[in-house]
Protein backbone atom coordinates (compact mmCIF):
# COMPACT_ATOMS: atom_id res chain seq x y z
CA UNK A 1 -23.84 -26.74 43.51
CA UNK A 2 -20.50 -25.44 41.78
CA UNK A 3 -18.16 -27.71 39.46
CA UNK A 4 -15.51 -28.60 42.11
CA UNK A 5 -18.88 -30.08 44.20
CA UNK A 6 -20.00 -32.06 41.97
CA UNK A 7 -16.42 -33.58 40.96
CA UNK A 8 -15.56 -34.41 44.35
CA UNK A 9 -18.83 -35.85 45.15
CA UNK A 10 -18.55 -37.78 41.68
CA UNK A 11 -15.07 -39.48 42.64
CA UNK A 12 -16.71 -40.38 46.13
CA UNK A 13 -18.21 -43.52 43.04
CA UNK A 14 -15.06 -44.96 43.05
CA UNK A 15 -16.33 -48.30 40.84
CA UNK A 16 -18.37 -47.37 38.80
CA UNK A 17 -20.75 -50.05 37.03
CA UNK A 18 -19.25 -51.53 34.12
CA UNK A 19 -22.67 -52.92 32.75
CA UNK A 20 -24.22 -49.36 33.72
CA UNK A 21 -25.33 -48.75 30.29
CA UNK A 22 -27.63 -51.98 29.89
CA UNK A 23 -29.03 -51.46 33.38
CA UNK A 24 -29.58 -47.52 33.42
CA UNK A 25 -31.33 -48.99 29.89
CA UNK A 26 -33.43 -50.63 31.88
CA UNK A 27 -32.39 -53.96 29.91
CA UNK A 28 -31.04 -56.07 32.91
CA UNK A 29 -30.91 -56.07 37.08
CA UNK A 30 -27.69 -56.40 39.32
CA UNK A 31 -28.13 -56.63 43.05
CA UNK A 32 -24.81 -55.14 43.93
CA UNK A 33 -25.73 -51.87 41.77
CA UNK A 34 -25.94 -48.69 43.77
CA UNK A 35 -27.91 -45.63 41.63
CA UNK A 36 -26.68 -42.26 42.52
CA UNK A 37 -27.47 -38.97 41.51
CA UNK A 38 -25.20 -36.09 41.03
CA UNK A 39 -27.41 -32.93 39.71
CA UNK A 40 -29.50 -34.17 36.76
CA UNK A 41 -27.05 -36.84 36.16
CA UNK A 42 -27.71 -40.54 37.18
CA UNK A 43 -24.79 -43.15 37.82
CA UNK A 44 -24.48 -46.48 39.36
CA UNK A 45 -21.57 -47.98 41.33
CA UNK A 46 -20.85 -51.38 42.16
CA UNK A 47 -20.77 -52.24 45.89
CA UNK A 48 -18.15 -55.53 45.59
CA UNK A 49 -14.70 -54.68 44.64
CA UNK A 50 -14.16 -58.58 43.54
CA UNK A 51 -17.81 -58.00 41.35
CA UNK A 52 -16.37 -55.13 39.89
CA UNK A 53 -13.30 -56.02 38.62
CA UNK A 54 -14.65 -59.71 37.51
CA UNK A 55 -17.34 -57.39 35.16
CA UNK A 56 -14.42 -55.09 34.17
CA UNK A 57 -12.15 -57.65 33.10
CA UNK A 58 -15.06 -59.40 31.35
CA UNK A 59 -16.26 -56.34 29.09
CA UNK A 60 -12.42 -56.20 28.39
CA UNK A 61 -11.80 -59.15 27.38
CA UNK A 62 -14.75 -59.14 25.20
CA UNK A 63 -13.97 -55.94 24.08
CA UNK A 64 -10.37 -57.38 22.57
CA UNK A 65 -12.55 -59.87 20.63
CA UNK A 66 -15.13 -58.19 19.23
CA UNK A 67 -12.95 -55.08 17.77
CA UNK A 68 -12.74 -57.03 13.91
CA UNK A 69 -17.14 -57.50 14.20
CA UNK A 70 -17.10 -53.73 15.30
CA UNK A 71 -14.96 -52.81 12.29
CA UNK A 72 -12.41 -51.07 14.86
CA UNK A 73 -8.64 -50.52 13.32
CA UNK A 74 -7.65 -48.34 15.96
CA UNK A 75 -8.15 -50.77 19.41
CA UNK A 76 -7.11 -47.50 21.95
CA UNK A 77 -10.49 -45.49 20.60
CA UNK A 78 -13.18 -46.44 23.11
CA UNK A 79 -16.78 -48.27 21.63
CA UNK A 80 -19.57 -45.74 21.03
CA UNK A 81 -22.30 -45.53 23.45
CA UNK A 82 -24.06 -47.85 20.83
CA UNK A 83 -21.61 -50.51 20.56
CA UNK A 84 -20.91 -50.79 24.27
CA UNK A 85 -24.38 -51.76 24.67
CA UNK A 86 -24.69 -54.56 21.62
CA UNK A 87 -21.12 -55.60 23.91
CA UNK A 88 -22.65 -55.93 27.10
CA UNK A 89 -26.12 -57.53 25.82
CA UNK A 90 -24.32 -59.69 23.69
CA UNK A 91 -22.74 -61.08 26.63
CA UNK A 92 -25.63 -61.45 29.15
CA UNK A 93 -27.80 -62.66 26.58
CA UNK A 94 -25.04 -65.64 25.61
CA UNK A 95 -24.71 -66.42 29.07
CA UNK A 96 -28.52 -66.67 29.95
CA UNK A 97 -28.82 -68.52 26.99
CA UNK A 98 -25.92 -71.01 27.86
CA UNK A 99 -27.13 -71.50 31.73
CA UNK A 100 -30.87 -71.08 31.64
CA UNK A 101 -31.49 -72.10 28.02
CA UNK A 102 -32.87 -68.49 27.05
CA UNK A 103 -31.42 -65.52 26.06
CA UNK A 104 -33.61 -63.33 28.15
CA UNK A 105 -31.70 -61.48 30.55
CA UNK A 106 -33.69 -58.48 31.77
CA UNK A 107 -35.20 -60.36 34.91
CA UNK A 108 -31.74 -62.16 35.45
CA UNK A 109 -29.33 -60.60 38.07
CA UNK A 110 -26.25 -60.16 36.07
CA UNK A 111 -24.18 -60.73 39.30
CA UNK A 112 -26.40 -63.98 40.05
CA UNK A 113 -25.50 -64.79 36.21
CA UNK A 114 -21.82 -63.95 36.17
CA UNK A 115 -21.52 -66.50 39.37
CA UNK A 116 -23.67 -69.36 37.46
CA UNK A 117 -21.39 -69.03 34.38
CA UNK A 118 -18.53 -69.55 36.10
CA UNK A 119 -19.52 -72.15 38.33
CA UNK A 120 -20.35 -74.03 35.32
CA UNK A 121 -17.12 -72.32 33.31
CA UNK A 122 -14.73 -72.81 35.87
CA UNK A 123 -12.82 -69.00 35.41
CA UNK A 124 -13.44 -65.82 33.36
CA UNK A 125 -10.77 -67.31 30.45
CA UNK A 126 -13.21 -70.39 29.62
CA UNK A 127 -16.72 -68.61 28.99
CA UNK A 128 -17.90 -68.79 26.00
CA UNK A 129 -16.26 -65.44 24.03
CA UNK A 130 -16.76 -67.21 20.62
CA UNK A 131 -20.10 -67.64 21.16
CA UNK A 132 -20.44 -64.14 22.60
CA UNK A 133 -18.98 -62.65 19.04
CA UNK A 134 -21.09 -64.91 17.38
CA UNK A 135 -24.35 -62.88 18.78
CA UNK A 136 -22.80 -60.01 18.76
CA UNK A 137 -22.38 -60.01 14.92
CA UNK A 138 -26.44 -60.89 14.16
């Protein structure tokens, strides 16, 4: 398979997964996930458009906040592969721990926990992002 093969095949993933990194770690579960391979590369996509951009706007927001625990001073470089993944289980492990009482989130279903949270949240704005940078700076 040539180069122009495998980029149009890669933009037939149109959303790709923003928690992709915790769950091609193996560190948490989505049921709208799709895994896809391209060569010897391995990607997930989401399969909701409203899932998607809910998890998107999420990580952002999160993001914003946690750029003074990350030490950032320039907010347009993007997180390390590293940091992106303290981001993302900082987050699912605040939310398990606010709706289940634990902070174990590897057999939750991130999708199953992003709809708890905001059930008991009300909308993205209102979850608890100080609490998030709290655990994200242990």
């Amino acid at each position: 398979m040539d180069t122009d093969e495998l980029d149009q095949q890669e933009r037939q993933h149109t959303l790709p997964c923003p928690f992709a990194k915790t769950l091609l770690a193996i560190r948490a579960r989505c049921s709208l996930a799709h895994k896809y391979l391209i060569a010897e590369r391995e990607g997930l996509q989401c399969t909701q458009l409203q899932a998607h951009l809910r998890c998107q706007t999420l990580l952002q927001r999160a993001g914003e906040q946690a750029q003074f625990t990350f030490s950032r001073r320039d907010p347009q470089q993007p997180y390390t592969h590293r940091q992106q993944l303290r981001l993302q289980a900082a987050i699912l492990g605040t939310l398990a721990r606010e709706i289940h009482a634990d902070a174990d989130f590897s057999q939750r279903d991130i999708h199953t926990l992003l709809d708890a949270a905001l059930a008991r949240f009300g909308i993205l704005e209102t979850l608890p992002f100080t609490q998030i940078i709290r655990t994200l700076a242990k």
